[in-house]
C-alpha atoms as a PDB file:
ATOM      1  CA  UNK A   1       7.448   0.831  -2.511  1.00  0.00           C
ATOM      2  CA  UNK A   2       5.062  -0.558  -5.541  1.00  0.00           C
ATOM      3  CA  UNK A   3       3.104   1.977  -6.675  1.00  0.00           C
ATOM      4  CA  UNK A   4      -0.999   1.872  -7.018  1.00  0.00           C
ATOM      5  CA  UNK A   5      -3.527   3.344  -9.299  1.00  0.00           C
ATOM      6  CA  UNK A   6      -6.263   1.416  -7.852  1.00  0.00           C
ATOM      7  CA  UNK A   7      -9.633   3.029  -7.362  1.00  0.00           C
ATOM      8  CA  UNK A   8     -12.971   0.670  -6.693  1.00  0.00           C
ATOM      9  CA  UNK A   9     -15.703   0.836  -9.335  1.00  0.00           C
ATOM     10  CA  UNK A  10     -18.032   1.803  -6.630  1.00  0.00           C
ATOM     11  CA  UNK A  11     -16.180   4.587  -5.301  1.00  0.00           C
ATOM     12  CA  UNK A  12     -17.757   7.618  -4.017  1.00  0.00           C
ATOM     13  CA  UNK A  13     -15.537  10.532  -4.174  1.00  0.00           C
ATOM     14  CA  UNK A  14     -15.410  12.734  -0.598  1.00  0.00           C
ATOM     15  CA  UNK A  15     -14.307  15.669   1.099  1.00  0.00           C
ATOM     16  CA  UNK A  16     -11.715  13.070   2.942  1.00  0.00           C
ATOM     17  CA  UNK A  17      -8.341  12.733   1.955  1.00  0.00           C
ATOM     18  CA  UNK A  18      -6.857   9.280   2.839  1.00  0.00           C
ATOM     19  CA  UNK A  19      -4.282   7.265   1.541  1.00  0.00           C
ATOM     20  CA  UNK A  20      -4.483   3.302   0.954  1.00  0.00           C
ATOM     21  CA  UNK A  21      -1.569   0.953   2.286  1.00  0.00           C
ATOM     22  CA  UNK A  22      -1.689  -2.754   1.492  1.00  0.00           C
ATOM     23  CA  UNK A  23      -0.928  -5.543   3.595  1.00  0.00           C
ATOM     24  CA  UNK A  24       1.817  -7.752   1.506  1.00  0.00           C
ATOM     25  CA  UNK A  25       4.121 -10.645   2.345  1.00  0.00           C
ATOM     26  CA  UNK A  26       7.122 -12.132   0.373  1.00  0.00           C
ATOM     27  CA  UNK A  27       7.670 -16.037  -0.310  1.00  0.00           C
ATOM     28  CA  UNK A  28       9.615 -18.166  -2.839  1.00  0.00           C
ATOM     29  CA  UNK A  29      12.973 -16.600  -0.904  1.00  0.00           C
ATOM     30  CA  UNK A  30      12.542 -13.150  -1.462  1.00  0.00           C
ATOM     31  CA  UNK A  31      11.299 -13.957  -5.372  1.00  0.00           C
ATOM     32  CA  UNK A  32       7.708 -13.095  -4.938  1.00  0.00           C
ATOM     33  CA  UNK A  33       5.403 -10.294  -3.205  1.00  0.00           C
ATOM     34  CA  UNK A  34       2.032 -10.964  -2.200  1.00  0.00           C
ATOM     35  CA  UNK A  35       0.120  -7.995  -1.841  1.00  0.00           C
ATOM     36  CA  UNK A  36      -3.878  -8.816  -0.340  1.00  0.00           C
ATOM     37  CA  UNK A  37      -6.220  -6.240  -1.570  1.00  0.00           C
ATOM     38  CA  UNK A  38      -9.572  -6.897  -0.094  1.00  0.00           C
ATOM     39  CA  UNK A  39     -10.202 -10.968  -0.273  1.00  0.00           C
ATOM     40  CA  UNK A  40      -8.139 -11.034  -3.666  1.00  0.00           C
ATOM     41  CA  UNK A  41      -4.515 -11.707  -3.237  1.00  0.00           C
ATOM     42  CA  UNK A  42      -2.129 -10.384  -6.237  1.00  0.00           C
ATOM     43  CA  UNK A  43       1.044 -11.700  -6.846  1.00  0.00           C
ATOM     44  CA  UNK A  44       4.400 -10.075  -8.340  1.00  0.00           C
ATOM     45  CA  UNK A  45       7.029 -12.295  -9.533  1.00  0.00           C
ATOM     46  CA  UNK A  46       8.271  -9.731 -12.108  1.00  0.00           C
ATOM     47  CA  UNK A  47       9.662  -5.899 -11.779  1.00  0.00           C
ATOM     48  CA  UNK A  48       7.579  -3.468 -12.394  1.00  0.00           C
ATOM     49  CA  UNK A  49       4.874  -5.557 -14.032  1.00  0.00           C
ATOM     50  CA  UNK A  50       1.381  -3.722 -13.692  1.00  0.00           C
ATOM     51  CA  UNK A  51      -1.302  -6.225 -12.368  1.00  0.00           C
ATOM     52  CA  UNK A  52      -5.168  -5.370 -12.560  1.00  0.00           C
ATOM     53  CA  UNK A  53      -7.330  -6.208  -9.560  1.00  0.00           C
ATOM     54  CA  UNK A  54     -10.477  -7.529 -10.262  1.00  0.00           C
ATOM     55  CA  UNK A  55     -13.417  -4.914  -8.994  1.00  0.00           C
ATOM     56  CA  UNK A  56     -10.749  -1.953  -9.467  1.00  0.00           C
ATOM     57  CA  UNK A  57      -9.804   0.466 -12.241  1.00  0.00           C
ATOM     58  CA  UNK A  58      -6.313   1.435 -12.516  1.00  0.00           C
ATOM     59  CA  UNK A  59      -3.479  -1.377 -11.426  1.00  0.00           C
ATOM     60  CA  UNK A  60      -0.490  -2.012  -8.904  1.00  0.00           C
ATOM     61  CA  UNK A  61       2.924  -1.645 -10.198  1.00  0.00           C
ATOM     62  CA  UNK A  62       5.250  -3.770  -8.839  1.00  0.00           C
ATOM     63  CA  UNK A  63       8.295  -2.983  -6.888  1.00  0.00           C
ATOM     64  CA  UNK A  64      11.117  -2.332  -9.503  1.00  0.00           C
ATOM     65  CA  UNK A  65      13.325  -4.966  -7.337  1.00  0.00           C
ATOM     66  CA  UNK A  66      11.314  -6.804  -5.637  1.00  0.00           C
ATOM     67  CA  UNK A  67      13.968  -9.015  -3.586  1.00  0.00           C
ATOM     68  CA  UNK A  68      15.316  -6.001  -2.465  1.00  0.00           C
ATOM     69  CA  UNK A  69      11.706  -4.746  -1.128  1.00  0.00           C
ATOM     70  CA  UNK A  70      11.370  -8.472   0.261  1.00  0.00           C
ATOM     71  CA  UNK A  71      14.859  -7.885   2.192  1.00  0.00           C
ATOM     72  CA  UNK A  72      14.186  -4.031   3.083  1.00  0.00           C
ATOM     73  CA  UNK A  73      12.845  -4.405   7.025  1.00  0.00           C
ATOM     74  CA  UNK A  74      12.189  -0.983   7.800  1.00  0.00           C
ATOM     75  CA  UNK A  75       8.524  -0.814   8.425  1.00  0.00           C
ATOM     76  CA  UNK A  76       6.174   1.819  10.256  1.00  0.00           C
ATOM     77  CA  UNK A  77       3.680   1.333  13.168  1.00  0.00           C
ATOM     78  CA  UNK A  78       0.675  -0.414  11.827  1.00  0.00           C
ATOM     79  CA  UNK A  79       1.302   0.558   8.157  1.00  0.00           C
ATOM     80  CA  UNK A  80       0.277   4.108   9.915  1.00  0.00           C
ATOM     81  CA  UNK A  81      -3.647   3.028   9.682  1.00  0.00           C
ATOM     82  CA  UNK A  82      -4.100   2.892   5.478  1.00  0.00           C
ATOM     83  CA  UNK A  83      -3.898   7.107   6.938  1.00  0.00           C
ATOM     84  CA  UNK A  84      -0.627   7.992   5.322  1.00  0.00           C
ATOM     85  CA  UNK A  85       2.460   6.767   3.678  1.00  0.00           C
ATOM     86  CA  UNK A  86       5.718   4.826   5.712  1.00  0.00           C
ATOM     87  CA  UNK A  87       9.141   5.955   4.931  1.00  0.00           C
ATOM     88  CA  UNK A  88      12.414   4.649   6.390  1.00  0.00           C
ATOM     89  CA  UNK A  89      10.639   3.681   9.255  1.00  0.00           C
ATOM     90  CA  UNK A  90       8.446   7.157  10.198  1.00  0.00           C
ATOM     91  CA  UNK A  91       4.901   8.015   8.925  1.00  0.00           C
ATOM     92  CA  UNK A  92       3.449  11.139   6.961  1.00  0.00           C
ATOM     93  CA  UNK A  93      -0.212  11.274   7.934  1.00  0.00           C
ATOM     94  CA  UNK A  94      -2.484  12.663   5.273  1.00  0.00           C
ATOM     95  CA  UNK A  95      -4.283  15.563   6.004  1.00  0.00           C
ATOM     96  CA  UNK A  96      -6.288  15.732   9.291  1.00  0.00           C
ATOM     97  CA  UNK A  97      -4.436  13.102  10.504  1.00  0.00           C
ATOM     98  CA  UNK A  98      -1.890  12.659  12.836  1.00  0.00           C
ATOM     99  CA  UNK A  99       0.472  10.253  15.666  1.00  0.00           C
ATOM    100  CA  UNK A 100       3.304   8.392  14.951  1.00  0.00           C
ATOM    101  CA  UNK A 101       1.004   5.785  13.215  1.00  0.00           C
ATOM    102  CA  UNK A 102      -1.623   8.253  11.557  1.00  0.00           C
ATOM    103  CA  UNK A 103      -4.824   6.713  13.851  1.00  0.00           C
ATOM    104  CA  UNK A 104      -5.934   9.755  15.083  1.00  0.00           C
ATOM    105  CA  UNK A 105      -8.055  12.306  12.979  1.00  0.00           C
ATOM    106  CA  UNK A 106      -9.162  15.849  13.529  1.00  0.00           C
ATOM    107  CA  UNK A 107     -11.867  17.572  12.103  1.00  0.00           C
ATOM    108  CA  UNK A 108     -10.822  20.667  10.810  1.00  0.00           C
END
């Protein structure tokens, strides 16, 4: 997991909880994570280096071994939906969320 203090300059806070996964790939065998936020694409090639996003306040934190994230395979249904978090394989929908890959929501 890298962790994320990202939050767009143009954000609008709501009642709405919901959590933000990012799409990422590895290259460079195993030596460096990609991790696409939006159209911009940043790129880790050291642990737990904090990289600003352009458009964003707050950073990503790289994984704190990031060949072992590269090499760790266990990954949940559709990144549950950007709707909750992925661990060992099994999603945790945020709140009014729910399905084995957090796409369905209930107003509550």
């Amino acid at each position: 997991m890298f962790n994320v203090t990202l939050l767009s300059k143009q954000y609008v806070p709501t009642n709405r909880l919901s959590g933000k996964c990012y799409q990422h790939y590895c290259q460079n065998n195993s030596q460096q994570l990609i991790i696409e936020v939006g159209d911009q694409k940043v790129i880790c090639t050291r642990n737990l280096e904090e990289k600003e996003v352009s458009g964003y306040n707050g950073y990503i934190q790289c994984p704190d071994n990031i060949n072992e994230f590269c090499n760790f395979k266990k990954f949940c249904p559709n990144y549950c939906n950007a709707n909750g978090y992925c661990l060992n394989g099994q999603c945790y929908c945020a709140k009014g969320f729910y399905g084995n890959d957090c796409s369905l929501y209930k107003n509550q």
